[in-house]
C-alpha atoms as a PDB file:
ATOM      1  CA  UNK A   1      69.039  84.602 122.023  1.00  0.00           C
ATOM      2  CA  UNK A   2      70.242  87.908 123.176  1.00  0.00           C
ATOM      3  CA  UNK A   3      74.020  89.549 123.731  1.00  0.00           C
ATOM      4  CA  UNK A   4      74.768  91.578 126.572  1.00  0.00           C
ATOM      5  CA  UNK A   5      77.980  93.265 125.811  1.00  0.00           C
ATOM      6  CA  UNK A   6      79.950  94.515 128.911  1.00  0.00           C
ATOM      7  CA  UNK A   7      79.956  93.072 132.394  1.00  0.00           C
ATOM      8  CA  UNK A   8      80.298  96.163 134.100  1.00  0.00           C
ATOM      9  CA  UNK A   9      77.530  97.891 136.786  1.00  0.00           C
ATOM     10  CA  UNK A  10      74.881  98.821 134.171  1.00  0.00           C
ATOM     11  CA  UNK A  11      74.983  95.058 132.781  1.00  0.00           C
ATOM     12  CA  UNK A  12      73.743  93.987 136.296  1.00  0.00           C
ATOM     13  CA  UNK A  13      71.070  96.304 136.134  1.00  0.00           C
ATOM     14  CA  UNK A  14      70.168  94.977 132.502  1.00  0.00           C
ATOM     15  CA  UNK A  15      70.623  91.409 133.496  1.00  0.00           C
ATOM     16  CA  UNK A  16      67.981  91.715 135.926  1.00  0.00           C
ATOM     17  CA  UNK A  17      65.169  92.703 133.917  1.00  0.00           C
ATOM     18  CA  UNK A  18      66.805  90.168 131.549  1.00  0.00           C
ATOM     19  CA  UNK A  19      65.880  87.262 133.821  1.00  0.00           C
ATOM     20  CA  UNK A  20      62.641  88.831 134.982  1.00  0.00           C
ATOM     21  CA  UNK A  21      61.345  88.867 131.613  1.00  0.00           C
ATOM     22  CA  UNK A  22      62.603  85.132 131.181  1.00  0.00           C
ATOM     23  CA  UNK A  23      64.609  86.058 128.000  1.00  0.00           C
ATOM     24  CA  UNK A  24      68.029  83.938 126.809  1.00  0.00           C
ATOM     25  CA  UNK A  25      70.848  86.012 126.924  1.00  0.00           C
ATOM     26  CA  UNK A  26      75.069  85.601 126.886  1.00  0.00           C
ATOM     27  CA  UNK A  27      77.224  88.022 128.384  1.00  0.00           C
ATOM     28  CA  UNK A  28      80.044  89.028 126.302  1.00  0.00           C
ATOM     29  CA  UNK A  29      83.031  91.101 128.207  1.00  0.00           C
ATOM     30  CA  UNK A  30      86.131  91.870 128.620  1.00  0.00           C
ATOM     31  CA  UNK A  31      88.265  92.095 132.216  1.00  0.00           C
ATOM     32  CA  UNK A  32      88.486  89.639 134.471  1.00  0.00           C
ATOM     33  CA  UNK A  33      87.405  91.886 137.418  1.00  0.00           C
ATOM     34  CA  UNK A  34      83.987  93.175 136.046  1.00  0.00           C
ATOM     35  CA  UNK A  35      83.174  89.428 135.016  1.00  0.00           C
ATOM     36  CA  UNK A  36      83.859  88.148 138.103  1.00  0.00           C
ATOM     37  CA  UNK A  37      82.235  90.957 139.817  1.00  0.00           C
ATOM     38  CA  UNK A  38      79.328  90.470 137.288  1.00  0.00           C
ATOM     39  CA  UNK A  39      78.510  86.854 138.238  1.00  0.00           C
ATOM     40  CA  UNK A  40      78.754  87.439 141.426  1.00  0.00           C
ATOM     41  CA  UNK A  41      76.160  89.608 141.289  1.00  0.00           C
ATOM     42  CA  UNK A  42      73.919  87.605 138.973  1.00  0.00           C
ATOM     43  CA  UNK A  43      74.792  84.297 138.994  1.00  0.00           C
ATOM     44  CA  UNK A  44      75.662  84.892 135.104  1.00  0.00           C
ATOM     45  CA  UNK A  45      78.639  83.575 133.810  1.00  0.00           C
ATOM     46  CA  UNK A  46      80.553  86.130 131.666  1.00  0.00           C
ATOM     47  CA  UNK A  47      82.276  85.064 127.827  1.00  0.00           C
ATOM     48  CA  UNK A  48      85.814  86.800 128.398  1.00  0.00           C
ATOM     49  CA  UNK A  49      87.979  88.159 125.709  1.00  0.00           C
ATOM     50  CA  UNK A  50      85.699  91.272 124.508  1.00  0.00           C
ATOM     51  CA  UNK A  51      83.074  90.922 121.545  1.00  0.00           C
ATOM     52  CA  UNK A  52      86.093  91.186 118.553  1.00  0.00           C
ATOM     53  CA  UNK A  53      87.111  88.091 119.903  1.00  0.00           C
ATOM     54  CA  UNK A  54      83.955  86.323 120.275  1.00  0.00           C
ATOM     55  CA  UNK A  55      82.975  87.428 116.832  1.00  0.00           C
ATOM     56  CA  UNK A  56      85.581  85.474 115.298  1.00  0.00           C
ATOM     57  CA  UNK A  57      84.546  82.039 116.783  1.00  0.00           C
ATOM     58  CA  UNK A  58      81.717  82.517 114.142  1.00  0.00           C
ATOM     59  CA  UNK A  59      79.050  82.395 116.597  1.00  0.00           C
ATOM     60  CA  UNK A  60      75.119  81.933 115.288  1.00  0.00           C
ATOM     61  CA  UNK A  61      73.865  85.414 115.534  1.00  0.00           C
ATOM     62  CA  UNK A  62      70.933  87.125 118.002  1.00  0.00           C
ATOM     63  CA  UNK A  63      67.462  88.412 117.339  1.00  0.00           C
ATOM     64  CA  UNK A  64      69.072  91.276 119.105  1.00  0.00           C
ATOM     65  CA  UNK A  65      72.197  93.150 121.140  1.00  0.00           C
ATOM     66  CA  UNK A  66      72.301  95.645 124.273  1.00  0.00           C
ATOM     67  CA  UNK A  67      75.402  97.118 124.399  1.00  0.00           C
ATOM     68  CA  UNK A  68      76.353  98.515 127.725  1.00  0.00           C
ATOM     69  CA  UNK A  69      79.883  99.308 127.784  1.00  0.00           C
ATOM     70  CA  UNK A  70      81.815 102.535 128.501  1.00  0.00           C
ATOM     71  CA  UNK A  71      80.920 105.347 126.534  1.00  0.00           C
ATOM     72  CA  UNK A  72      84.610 105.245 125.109  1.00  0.00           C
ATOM     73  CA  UNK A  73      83.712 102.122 123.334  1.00  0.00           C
ATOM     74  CA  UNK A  74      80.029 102.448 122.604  1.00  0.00           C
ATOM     75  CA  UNK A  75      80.790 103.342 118.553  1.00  0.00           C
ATOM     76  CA  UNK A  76      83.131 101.061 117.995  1.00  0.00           C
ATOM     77  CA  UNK A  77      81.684  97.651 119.382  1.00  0.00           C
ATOM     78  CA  UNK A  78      78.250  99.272 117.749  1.00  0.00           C
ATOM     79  CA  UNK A  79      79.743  99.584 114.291  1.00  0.00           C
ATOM     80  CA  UNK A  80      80.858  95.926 114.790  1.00  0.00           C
ATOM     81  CA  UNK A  81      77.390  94.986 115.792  1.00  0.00           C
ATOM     82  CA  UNK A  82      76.437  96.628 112.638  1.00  0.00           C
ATOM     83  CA  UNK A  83      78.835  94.679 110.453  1.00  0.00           C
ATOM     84  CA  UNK A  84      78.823  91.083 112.099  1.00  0.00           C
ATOM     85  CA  UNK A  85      75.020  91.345 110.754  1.00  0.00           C
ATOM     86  CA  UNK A  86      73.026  91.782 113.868  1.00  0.00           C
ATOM     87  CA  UNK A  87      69.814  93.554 113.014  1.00  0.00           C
ATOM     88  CA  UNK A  88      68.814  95.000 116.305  1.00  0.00           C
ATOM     89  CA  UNK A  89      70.749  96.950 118.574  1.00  0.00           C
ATOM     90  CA  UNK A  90      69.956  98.808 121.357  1.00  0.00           C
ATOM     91  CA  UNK A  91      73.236 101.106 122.631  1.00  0.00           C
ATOM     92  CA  UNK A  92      73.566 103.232 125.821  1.00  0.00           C
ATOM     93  CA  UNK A  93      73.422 106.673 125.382  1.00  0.00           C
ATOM     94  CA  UNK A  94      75.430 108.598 123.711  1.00  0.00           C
ATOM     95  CA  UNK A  95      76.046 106.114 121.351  1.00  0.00           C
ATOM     96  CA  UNK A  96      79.501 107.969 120.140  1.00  0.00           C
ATOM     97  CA  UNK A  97      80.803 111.566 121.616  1.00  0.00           C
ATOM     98  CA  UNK A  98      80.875 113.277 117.610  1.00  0.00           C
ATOM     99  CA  UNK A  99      78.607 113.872 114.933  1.00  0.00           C
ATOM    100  CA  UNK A 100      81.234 111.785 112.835  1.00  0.00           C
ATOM    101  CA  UNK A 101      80.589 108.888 114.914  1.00  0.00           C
ATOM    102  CA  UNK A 102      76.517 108.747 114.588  1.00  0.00           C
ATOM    103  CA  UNK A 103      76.908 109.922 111.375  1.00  0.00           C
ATOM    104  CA  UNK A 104      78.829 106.299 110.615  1.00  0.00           C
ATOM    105  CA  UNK A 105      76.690 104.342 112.365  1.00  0.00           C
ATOM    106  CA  UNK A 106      73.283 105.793 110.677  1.00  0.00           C
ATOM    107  CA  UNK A 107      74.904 105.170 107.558  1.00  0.00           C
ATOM    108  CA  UNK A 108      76.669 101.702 108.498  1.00  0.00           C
ATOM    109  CA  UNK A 109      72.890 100.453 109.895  1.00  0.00           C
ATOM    110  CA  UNK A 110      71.224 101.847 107.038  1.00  0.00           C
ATOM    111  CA  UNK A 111      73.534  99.666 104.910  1.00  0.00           C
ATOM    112  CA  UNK A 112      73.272  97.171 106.302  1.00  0.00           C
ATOM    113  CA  UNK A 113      69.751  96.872 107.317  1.00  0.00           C
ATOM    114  CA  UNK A 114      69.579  97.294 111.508  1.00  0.00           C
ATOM    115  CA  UNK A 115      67.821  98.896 113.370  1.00  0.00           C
ATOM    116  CA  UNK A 116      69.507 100.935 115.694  1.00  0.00           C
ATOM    117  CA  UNK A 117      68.355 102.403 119.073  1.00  0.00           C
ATOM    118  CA  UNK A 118      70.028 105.020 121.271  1.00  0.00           C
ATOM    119  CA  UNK A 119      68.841 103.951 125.307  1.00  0.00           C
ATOM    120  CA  UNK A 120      68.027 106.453 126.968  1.00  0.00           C
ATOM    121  CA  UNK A 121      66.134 105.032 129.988  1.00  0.00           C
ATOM    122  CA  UNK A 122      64.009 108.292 131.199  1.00  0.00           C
ATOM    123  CA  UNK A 123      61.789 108.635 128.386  1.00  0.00           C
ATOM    124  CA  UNK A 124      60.411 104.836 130.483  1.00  0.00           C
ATOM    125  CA  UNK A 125      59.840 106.742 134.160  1.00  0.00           C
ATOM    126  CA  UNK A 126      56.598 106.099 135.122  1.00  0.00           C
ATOM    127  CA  UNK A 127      56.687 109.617 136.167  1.00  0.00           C
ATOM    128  CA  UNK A 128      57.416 110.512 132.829  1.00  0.00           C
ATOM    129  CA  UNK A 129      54.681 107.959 131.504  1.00  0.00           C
ATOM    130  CA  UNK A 130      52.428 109.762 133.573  1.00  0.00           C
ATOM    131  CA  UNK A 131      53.391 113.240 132.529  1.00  0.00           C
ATOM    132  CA  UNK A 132      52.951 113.015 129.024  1.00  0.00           C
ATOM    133  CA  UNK A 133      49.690 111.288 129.118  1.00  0.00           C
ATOM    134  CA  UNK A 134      48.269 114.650 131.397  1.00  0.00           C
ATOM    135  CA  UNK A 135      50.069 117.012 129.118  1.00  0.00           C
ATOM    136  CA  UNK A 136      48.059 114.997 126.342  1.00  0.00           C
ATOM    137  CA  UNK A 137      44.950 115.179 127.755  1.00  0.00           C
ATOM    138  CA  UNK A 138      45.070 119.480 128.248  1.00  0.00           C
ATOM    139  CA  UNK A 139      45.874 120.262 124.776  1.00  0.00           C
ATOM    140  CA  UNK A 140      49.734 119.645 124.266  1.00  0.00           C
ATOM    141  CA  UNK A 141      52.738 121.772 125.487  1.00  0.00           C
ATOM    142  CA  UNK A 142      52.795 125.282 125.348  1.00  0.00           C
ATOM    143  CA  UNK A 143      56.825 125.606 126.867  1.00  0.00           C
ATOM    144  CA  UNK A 144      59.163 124.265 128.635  1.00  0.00           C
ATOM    145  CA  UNK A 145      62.300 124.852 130.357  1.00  0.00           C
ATOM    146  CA  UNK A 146      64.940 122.590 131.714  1.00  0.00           C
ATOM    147  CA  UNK A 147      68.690 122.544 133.700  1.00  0.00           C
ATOM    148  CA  UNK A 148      71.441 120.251 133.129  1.00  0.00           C
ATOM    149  CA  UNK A 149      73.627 120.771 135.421  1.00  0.00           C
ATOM    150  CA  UNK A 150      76.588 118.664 136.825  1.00  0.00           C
ATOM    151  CA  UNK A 151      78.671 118.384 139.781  1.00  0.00           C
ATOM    152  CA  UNK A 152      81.924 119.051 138.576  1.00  0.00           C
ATOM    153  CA  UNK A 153      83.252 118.413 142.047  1.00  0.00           C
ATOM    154  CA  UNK A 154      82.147 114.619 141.469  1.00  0.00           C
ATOM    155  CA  UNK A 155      82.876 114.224 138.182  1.00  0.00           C
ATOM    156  CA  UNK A 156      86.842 115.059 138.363  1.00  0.00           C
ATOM    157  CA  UNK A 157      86.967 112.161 140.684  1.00  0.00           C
ATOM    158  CA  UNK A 158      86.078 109.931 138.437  1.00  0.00           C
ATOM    159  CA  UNK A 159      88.501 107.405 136.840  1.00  0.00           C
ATOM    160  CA  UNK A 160      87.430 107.740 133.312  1.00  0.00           C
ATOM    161  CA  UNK A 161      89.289 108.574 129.685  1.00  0.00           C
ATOM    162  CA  UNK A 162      90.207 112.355 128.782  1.00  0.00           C
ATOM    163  CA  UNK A 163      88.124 111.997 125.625  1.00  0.00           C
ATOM    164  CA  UNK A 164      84.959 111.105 127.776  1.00  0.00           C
ATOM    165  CA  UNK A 165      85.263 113.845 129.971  1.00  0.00           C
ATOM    166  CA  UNK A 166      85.990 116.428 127.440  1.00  0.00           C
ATOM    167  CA  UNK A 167      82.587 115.297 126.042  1.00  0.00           C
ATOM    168  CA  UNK A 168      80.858 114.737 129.553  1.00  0.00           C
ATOM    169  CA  UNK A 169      77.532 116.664 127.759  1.00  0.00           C
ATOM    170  CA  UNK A 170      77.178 114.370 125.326  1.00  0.00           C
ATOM    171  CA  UNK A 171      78.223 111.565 127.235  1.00  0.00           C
ATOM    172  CA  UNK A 172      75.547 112.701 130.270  1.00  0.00           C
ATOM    173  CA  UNK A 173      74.198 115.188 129.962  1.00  0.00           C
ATOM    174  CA  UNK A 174      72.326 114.070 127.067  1.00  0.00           C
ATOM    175  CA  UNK A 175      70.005 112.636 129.324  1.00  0.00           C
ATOM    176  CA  UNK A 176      68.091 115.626 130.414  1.00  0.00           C
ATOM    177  CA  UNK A 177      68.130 117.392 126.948  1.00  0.00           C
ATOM    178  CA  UNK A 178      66.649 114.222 125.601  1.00  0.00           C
ATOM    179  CA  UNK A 179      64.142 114.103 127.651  1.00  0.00           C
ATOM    180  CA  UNK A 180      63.173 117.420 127.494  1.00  0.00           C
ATOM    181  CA  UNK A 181      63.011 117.502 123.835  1.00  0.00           C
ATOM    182  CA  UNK A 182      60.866 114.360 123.883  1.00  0.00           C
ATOM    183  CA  UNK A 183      57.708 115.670 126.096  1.00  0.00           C
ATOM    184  CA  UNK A 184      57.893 119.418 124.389  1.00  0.00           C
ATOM    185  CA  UNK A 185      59.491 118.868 120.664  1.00  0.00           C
ATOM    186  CA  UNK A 186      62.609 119.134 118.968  1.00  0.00           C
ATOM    187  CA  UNK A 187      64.334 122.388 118.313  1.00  0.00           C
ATOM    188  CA  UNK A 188      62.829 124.143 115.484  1.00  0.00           C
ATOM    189  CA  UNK A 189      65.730 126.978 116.046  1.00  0.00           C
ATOM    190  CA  UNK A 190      67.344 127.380 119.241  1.00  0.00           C
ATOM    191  CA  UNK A 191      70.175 130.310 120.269  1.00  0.00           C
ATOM    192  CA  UNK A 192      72.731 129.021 122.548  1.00  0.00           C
ATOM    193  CA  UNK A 193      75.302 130.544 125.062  1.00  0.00           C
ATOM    194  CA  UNK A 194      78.437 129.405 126.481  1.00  0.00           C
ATOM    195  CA  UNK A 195      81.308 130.567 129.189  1.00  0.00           C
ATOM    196  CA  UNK A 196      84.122 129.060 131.406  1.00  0.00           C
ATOM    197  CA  UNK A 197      86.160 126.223 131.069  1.00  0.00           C
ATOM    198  CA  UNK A 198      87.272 123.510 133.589  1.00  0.00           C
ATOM    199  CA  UNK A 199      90.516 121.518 133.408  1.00  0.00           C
ATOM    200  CA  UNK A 200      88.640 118.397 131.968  1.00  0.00           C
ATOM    201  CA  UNK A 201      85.441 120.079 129.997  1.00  0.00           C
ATOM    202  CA  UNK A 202      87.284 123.014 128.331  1.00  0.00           C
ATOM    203  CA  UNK A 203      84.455 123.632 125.620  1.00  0.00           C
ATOM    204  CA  UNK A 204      82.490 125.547 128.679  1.00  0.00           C
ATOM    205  CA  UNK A 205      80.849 125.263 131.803  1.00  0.00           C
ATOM    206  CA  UNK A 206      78.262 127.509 132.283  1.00  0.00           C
ATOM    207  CA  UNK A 207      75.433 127.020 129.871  1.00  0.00           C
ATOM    208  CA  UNK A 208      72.059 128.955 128.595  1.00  0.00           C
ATOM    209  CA  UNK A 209      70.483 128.971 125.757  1.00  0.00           C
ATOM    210  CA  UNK A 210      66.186 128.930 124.448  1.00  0.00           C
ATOM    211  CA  UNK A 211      64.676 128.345 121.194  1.00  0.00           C
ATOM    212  CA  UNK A 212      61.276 127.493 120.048  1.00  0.00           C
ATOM    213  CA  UNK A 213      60.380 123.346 119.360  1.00  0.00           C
ATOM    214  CA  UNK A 214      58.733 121.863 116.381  1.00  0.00           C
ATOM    215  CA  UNK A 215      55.382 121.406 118.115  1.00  0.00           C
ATOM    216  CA  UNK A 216      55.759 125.427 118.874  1.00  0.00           C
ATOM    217  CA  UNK A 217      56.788 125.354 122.610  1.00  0.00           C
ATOM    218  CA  UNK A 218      58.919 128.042 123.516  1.00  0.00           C
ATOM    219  CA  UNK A 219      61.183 126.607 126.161  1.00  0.00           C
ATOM    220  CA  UNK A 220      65.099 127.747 127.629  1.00  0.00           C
ATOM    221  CA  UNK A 221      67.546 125.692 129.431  1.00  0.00           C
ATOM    222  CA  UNK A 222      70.302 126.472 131.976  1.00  0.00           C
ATOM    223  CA  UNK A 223      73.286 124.558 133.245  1.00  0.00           C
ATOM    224  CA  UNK A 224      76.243 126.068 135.156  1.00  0.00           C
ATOM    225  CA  UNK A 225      78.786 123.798 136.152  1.00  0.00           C
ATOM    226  CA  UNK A 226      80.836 125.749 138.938  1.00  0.00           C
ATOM    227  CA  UNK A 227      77.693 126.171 140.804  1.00  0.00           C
ATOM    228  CA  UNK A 228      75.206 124.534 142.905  1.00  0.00           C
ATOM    229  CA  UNK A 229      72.154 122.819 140.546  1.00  0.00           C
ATOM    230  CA  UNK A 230      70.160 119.661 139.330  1.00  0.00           C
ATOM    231  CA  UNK A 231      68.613 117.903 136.679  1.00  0.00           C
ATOM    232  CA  UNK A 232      65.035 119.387 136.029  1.00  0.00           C
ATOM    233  CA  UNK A 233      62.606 119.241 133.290  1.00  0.00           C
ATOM    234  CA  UNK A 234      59.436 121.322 133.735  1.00  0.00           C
ATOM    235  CA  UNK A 235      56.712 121.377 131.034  1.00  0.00           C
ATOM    236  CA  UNK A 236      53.685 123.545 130.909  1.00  0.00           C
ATOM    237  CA  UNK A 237      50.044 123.542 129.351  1.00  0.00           C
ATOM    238  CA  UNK A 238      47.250 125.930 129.311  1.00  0.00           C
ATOM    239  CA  UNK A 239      46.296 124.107 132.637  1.00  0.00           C
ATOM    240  CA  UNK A 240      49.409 123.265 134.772  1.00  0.00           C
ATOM    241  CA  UNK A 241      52.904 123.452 135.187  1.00  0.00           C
ATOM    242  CA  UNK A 242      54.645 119.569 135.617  1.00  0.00           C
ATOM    243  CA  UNK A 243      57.875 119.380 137.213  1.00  0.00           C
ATOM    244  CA  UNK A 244      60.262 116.388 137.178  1.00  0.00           C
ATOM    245  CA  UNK A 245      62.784 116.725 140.035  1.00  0.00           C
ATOM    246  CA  UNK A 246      64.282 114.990 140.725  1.00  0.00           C
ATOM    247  CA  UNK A 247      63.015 112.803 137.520  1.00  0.00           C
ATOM    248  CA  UNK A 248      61.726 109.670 139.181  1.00  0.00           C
ATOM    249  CA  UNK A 249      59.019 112.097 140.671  1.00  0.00           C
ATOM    250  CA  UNK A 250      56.224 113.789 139.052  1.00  0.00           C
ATOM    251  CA  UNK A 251      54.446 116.876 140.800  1.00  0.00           C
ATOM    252  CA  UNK A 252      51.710 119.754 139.443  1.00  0.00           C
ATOM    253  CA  UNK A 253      51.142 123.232 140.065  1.00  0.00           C
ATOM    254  CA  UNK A 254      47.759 123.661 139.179  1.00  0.00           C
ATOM    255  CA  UNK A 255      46.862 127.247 137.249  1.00  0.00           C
ATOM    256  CA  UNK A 256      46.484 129.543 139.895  1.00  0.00           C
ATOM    257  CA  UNK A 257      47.812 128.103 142.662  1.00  0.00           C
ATOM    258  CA  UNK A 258      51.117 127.918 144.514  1.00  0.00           C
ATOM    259  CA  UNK A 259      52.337 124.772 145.856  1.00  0.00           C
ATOM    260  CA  UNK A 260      53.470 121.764 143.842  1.00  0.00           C
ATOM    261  CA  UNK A 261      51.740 118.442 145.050  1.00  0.00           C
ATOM    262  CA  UNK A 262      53.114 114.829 144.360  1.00  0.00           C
ATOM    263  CA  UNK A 263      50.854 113.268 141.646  1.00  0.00           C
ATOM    264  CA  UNK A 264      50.440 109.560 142.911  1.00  0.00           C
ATOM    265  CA  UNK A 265      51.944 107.081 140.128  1.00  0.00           C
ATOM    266  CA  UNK A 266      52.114 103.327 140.280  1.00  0.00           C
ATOM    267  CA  UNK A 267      56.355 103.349 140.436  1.00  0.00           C
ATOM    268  CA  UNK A 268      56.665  99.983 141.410  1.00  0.00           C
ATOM    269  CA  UNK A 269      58.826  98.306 138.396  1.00  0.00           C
ATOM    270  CA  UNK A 270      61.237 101.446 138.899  1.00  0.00           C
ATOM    271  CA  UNK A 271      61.174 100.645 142.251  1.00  0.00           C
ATOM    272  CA  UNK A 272      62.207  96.894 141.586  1.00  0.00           C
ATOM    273  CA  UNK A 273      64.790  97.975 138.676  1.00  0.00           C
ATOM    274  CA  UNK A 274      66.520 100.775 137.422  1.00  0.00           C
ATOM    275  CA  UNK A 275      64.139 103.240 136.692  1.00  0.00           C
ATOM    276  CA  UNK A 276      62.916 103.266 133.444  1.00  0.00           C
ATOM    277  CA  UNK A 277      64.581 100.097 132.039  1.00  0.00           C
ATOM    278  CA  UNK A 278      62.328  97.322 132.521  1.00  0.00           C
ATOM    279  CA  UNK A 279      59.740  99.094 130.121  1.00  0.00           C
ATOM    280  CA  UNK A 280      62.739 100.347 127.635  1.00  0.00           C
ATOM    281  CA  UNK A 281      63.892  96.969 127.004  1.00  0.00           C
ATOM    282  CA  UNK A 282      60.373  95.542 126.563  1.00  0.00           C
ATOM    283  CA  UNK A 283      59.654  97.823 124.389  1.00  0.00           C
ATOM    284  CA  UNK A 284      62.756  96.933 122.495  1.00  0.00           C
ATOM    285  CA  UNK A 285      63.014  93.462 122.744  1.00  0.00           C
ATOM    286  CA  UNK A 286      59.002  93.709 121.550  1.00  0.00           C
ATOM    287  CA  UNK A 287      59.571  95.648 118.573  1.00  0.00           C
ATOM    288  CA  UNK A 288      57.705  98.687 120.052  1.00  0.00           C
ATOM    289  CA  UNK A 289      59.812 101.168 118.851  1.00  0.00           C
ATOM    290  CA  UNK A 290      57.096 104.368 119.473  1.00  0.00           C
ATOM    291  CA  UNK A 291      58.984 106.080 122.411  1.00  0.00           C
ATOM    292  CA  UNK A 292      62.518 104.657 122.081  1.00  0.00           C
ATOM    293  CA  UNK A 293      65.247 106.602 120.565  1.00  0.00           C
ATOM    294  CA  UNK A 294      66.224 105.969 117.124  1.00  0.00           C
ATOM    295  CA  UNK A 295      69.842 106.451 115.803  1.00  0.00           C
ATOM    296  CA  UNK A 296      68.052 108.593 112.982  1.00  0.00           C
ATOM    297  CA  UNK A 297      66.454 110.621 116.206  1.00  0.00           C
ATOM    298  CA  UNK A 298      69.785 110.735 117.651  1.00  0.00           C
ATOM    299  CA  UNK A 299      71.629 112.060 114.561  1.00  0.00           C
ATOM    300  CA  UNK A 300      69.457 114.781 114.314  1.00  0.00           C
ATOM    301  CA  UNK A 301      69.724 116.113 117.412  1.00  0.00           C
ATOM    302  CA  UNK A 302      73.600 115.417 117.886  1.00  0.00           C
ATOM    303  CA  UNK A 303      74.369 118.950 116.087  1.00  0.00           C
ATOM    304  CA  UNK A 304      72.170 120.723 118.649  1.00  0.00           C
ATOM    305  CA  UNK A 305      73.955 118.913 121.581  1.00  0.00           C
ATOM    306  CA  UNK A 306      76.903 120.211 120.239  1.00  0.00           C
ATOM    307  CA  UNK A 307      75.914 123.659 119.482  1.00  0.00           C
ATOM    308  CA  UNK A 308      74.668 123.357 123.631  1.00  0.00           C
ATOM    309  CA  UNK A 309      77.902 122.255 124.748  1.00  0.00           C
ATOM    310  CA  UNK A 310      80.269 124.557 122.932  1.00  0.00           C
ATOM    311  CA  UNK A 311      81.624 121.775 121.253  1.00  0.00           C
ATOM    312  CA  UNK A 312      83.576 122.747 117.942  1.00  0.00           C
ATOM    313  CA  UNK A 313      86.108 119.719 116.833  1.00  0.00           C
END
């Protein structure tokens, strides 16, 4: 048996590679809207009354929990994950918006014995399969470079908490830095730059920074906020240059020539789910923890997300 905490849009998208891979699950959430909304959707009937709740009726305990709720309440239903005594967890991304947060959680699932694993659904792209298998095959990365940058003019739209938006690097961001990180290395040092503020991210909004990785990539990233832009990731070898953008897609420029070209990959589970989630929760629900995201992972680079964003309390 499997929990699915939250109701809400990404719970859909989980439910259906849920029932394609014929696995038992509950739904555990909270409003009556996004439950209803939920099983309308999939058929699924929703357990009301938020996780705390259902905790209490002493219910016999999963082989594992996806938690898909807001990113407001990703540490705290996490941490009582941790404590009710599941042993297997896998938590959208962020996971919490401050080092505090992971920091708790690492030490909570150490405690207690889970494991703990942060979802972050691109490392799963078939493009991104694809990519690091050629980037293998000529000899590793030599750099990389990568933007993050968000529409601001969306984002302030958005009905979401002042805490989440303050945060909206770690809380999305994330994604491409993540991702970027896990084709060329983590930062072995890294120099970072900020400037500008908006009314709901006051920490910065123009972003730059480069470094060298672990593996011994050099690579630099960009990100400005109050401009045009889009998510990117762009890894080179001795050979080519691969380019991810938008992510889903994977082209080449070859050494010494000009154009990029589409490189033909078989897409077709992202095409039937959400990209990238049908293999991440195999490979969770399987126990094949190689390319997922470990809280451990996630601690370690939460400092350098920080130091990215401008983020000082």
């Amino acid at each position: 048996m499997i929990w699915l905490i939250g109701s809400g849009p990404m719970s859909v998208d989980y439910a259906k590679v849920l029932d394609a891979q014929k696995h038992d699950y509950v739904v555990i959430g909270r409003g009556q809207n996004s439950a209803e909304n939920f099983t309308k959707q999939t058929g699924k009937e929703v357990i009301q009354g938020g996780l705390e709740q259902f905790i209490k009726s002493e219910p016999e305990l999963p082989e594992a929990a996806i938690v898909s709720v807001g990113v407001a309440q990703l540490y705290e239903t996490t941490l009582a994950l941790i404590e009710s005594g599941v042993k297997n967890i896998l938590v959208e991304k962020p996971g919490g918006i401050a080092q505090s947060e992971i920091d708790t959680l690492y030490q909570c699932s150490l405690d207690n014995s889970c494991n703990v694993y942060i979802a972050y659904n691109r490392r799963f792209f078939s493009s991104v399969i694809a990519a690091r298998a050629k980037i293998a095959a000529e000899g590793g990365v030599t750099s990389f470079n990568f933007e993050l940058t968000e529409w601001a003019h969306i984002i302030e739209k958005i009905d979401l908490p002042e805490k989440v938006l303050n945060k909206w690097f770690l809380a999305n961001s994330t994604h491409v830095a993540d991702l970027a990180f896990y084709l060329g290395g983590k930062p072995k040092s890294l120099a970072s730059f900020v400037q500008g503020e908006l009314k709901w991210h006051t920490a910065g909004s123009v972003f730059s920074g480069a470094g060298i990785s672990e593996s011994g990539a050099l690579f630099n990233y960009a990100s400005n906020w109050e401009s045009a832009g889009r998510w990117s990731v762009e890894v080179l070898t001795k050979e080519n240059r691969y380019v991810l953008r938008p992510m889903e897609v994977l082209q080449v420029q070859k050494r010494g020539t000009i154009p990029c070209v589409d490189v033909a990959v078989d897409n077709s589970l992202d095409q039937d789910f959400k990209p990238g989630l049908y293999r991440q929760l195999d490979a969770f629900l399987s126990k094949n923890d190689e390319n997922l995201c470990s809280l451990e992972e996630q601690r370690q680079l939460f400092y350098t997300y920080e130091r990215m964003a401008g983020y000082t309390k």
